[in-house]
PDB file of N, CA and C in Angstrom:
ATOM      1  N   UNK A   1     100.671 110.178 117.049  1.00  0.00           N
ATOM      2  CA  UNK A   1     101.001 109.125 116.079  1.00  0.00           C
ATOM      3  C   UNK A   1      99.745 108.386 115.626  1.00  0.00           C
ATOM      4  N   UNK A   2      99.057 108.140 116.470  1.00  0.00           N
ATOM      5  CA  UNK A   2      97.815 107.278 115.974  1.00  0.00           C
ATOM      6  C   UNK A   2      96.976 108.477 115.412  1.00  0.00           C
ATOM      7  N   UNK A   3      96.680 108.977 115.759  1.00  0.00           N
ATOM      8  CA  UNK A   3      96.014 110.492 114.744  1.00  0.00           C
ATOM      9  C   UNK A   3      96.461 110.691 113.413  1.00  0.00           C
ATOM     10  N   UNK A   4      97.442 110.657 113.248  1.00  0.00           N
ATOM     11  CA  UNK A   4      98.290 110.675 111.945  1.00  0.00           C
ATOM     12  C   UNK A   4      97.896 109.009 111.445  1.00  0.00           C
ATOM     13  N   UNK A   5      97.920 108.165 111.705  1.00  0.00           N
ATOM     14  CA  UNK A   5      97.696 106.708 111.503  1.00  0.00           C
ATOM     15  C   UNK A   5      96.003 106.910 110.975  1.00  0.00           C
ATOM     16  N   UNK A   6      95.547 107.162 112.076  1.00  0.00           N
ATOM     17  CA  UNK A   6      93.663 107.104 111.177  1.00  0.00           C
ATOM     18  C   UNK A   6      93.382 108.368 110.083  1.00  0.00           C
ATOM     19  N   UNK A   7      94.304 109.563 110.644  1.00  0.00           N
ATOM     20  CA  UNK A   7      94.021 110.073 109.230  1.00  0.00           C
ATOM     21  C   UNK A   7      94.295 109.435 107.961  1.00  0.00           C
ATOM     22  N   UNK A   8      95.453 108.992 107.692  1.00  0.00           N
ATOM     23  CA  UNK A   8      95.841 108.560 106.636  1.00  0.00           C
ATOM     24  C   UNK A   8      94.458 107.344 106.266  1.00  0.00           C
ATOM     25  N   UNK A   9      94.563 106.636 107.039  1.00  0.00           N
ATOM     26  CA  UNK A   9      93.256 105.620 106.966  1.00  0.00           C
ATOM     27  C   UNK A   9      91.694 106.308 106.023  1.00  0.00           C
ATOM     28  N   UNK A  10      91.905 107.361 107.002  1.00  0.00           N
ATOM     29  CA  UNK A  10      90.387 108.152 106.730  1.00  0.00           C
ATOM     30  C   UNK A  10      90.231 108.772 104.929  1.00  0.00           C
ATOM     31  N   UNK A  11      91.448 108.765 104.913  1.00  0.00           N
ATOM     32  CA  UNK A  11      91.750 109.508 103.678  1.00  0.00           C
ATOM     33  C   UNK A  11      92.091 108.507 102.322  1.00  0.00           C
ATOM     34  N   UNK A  12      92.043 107.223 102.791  1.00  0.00           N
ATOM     35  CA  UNK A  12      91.824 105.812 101.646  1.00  0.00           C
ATOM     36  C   UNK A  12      90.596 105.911 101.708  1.00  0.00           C
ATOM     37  N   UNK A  13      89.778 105.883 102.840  1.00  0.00           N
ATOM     38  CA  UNK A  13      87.988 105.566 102.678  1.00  0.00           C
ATOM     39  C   UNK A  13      88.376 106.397 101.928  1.00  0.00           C
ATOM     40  N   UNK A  14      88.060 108.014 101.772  1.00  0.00           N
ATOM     41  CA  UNK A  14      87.214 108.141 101.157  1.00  0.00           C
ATOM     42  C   UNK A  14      87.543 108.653  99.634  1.00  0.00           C
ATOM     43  N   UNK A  15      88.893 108.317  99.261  1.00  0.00           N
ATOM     44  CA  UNK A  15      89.294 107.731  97.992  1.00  0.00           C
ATOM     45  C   UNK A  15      88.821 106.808  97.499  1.00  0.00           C
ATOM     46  N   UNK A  16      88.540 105.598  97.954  1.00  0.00           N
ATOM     47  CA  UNK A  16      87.770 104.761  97.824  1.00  0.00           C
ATOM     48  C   UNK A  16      86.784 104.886  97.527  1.00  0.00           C
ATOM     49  N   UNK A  17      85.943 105.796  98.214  1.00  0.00           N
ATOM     50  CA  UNK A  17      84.283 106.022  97.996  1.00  0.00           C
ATOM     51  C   UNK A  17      84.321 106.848  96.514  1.00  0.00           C
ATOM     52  N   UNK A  18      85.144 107.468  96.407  1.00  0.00           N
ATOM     53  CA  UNK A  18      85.134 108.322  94.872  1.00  0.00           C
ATOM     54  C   UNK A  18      85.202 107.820  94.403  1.00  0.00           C
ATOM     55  N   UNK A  19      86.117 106.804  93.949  1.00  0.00           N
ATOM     56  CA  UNK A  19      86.236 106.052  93.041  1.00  0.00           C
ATOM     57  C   UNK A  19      85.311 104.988  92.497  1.00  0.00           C
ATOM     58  N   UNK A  20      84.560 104.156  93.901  1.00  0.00           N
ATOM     59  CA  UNK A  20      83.907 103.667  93.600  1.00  0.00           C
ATOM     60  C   UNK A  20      82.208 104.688  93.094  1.00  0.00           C
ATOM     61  N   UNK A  21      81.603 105.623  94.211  1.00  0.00           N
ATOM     62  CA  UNK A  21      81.035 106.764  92.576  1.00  0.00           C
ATOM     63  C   UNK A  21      81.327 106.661  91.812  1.00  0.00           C
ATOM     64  N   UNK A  22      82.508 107.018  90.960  1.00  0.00           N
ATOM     65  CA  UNK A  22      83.412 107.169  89.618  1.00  0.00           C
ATOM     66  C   UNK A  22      82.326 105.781  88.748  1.00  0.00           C
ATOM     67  N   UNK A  23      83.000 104.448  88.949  1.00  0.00           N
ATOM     68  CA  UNK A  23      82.281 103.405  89.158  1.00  0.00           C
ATOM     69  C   UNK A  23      81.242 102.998  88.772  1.00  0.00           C
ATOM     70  N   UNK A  24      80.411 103.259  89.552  1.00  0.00           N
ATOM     71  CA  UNK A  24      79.047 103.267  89.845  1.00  0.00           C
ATOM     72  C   UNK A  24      78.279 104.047  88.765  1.00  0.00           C
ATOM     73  N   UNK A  25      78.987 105.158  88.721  1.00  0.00           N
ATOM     74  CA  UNK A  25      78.499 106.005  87.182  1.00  0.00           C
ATOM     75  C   UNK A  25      78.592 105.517  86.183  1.00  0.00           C
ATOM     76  N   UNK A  26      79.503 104.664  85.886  1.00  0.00           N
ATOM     77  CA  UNK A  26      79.440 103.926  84.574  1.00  0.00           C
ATOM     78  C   UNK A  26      78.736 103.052  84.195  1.00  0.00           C
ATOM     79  N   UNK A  27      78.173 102.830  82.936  1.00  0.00           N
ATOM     80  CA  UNK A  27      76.640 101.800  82.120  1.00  0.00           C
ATOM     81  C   UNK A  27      77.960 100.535  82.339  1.00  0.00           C
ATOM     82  N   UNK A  28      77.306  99.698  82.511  1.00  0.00           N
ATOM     83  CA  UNK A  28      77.936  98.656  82.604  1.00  0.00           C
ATOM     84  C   UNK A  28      77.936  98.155  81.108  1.00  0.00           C
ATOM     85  N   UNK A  29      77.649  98.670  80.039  1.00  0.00           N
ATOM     86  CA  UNK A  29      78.389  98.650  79.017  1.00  0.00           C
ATOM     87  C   UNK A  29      79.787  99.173  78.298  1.00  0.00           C
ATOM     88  N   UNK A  30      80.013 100.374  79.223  1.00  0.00           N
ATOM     89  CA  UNK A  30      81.685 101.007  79.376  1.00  0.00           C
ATOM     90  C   UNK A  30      82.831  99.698  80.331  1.00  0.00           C
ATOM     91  N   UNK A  31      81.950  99.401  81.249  1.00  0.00           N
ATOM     92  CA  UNK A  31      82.747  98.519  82.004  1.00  0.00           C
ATOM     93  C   UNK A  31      83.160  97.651  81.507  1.00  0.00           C
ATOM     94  N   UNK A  32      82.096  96.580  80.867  1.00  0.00           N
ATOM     95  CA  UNK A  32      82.628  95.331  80.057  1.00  0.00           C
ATOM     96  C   UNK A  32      83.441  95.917  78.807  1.00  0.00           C
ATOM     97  N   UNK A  33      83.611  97.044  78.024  1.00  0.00           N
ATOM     98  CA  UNK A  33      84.640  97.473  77.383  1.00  0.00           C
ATOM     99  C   UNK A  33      85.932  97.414  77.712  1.00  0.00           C
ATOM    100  N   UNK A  34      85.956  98.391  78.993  1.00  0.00           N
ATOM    101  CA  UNK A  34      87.190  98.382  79.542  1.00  0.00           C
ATOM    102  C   UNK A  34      87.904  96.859  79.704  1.00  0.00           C
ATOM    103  N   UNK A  35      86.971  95.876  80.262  1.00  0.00           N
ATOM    104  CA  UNK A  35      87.304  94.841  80.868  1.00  0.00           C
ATOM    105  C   UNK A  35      87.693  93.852  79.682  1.00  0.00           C
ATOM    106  N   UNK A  36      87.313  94.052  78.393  1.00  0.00           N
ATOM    107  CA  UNK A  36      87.463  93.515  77.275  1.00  0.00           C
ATOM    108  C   UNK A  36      89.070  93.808  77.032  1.00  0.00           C
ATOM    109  N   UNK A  37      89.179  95.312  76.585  1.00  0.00           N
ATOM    110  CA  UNK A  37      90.476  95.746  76.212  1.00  0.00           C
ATOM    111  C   UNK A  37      91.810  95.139  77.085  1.00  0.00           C
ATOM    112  N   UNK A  38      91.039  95.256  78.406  1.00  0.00           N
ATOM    113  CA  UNK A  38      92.440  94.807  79.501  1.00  0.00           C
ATOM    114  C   UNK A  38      92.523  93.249  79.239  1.00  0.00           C
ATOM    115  N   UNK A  39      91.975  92.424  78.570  1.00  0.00           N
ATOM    116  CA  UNK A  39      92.054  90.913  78.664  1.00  0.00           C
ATOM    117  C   UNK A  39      92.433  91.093  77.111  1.00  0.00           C
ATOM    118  N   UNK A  40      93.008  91.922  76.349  1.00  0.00           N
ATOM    119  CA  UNK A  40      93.464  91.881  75.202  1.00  0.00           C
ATOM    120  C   UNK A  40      94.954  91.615  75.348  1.00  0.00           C
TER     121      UNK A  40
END
């Protein structure tokens, strides 16, 4: 049970970490776009 418990865990990190890559790749001129449109 706890094996199954930290996998699942293990497997948000490193969703997380992609995403934030994903992220990280972007000019922070795409970002403030995005962030524009969503406050529309």
């Amino acid at each position: 049970m706890a094996d199954r418990i930290l996998q699942e865990v293990l497997e948000i990190d490193l969703e997380k970490s992609e995403l934030i890559a994903i992220l990280e790749k972007r000019t922070q001129e795409e970002i403030k776009k995005v962030l524009m449109r969503w406050g529309t």
